[in-house]
C-alpha atoms as a PDB file:
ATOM      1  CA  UNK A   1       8.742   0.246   3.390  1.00  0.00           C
ATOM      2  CA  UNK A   2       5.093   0.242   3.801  1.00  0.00           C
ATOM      3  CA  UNK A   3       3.466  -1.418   6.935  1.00  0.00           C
ATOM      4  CA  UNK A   4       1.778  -3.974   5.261  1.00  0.00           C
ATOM      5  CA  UNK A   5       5.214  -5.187   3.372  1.00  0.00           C
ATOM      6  CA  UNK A   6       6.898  -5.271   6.987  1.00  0.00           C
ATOM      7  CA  UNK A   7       3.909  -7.357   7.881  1.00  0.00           C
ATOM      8  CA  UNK A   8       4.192  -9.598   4.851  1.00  0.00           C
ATOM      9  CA  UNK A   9       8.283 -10.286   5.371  1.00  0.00           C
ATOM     10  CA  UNK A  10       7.340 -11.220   9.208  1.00  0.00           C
ATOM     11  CA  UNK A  11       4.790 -13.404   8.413  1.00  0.00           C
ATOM     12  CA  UNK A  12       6.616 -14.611   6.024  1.00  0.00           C
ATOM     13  CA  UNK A  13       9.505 -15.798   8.509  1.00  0.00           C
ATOM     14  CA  UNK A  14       6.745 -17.315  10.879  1.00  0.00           C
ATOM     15  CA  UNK A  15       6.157 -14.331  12.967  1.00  0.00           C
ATOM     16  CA  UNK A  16       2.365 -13.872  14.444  1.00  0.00           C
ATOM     17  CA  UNK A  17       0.575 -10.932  15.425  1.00  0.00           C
ATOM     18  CA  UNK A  18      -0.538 -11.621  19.122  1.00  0.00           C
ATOM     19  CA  UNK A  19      -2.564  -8.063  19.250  1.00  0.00           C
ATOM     20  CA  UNK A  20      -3.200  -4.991  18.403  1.00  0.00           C
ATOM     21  CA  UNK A  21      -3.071  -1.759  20.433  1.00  0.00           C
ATOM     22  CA  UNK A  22      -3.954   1.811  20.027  1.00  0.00           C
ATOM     23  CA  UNK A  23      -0.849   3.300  19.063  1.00  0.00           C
ATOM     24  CA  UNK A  24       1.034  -0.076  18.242  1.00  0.00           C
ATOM     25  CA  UNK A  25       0.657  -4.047  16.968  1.00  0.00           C
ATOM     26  CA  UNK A  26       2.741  -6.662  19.230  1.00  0.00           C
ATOM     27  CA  UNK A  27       4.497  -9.278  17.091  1.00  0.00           C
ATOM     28  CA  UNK A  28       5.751 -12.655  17.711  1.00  0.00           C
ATOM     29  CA  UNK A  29       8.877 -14.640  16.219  1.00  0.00           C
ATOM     30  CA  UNK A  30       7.993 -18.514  18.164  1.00  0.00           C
ATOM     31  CA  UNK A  31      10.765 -19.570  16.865  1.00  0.00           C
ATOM     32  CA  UNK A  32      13.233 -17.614  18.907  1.00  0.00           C
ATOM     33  CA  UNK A  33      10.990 -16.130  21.377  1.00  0.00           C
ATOM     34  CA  UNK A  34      11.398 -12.018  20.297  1.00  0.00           C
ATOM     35  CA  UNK A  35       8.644  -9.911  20.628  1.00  0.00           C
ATOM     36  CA  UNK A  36       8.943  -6.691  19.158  1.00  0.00           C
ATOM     37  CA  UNK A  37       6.116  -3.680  19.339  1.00  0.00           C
ATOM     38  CA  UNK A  38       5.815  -2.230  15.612  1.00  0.00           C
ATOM     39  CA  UNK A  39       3.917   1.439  15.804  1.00  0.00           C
ATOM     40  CA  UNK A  40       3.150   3.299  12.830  1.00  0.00           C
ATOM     41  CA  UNK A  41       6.606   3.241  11.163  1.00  0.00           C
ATOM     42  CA  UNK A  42       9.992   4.597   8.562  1.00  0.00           C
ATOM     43  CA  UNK A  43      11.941   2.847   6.424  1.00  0.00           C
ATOM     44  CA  UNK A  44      14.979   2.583   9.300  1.00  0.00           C
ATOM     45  CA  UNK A  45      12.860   1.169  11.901  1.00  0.00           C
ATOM     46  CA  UNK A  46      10.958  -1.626   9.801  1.00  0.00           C
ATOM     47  CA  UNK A  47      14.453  -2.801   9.151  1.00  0.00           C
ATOM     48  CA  UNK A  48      15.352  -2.554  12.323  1.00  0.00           C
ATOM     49  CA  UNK A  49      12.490  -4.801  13.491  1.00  0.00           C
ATOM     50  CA  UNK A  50      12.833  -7.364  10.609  1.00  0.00           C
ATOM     51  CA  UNK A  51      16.683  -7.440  12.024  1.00  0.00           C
ATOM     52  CA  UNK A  52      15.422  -7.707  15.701  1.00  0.00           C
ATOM     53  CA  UNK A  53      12.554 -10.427  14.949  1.00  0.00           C
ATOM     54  CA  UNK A  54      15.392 -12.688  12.817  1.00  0.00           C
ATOM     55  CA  UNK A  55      13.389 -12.140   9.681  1.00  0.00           C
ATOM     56  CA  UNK A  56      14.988 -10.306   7.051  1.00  0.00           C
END
């Protein structure tokens, strides 16, 4: 999964991006509070995120 899909699919489920870093983006889910970090990424982890931010 390419970054910008993973960043489609969490916007897509309401998530925000509060900033970006260096080495990594910080995203938001408001409606549950989670806040996950989201670096430069594979396929396993972009699911994993979607799974921890409730938005797959």
């Amino acid at each position: 999964m390419k970054r910008r899909d993973l960043e489609r699919k969490l916007r897509i489920a309401g998530c925000y991006l509060k900033r970006e870093g260096a080495s990594h983006s910080l995203w938001i889910n408001p409606k549950n509070g989670s806040i996950e970090a989201i670096p430069d990424i594979k396929e396993p982890l972009a699911k994993k995120i979607l799974k921890n931010l409730s938005a797959e």
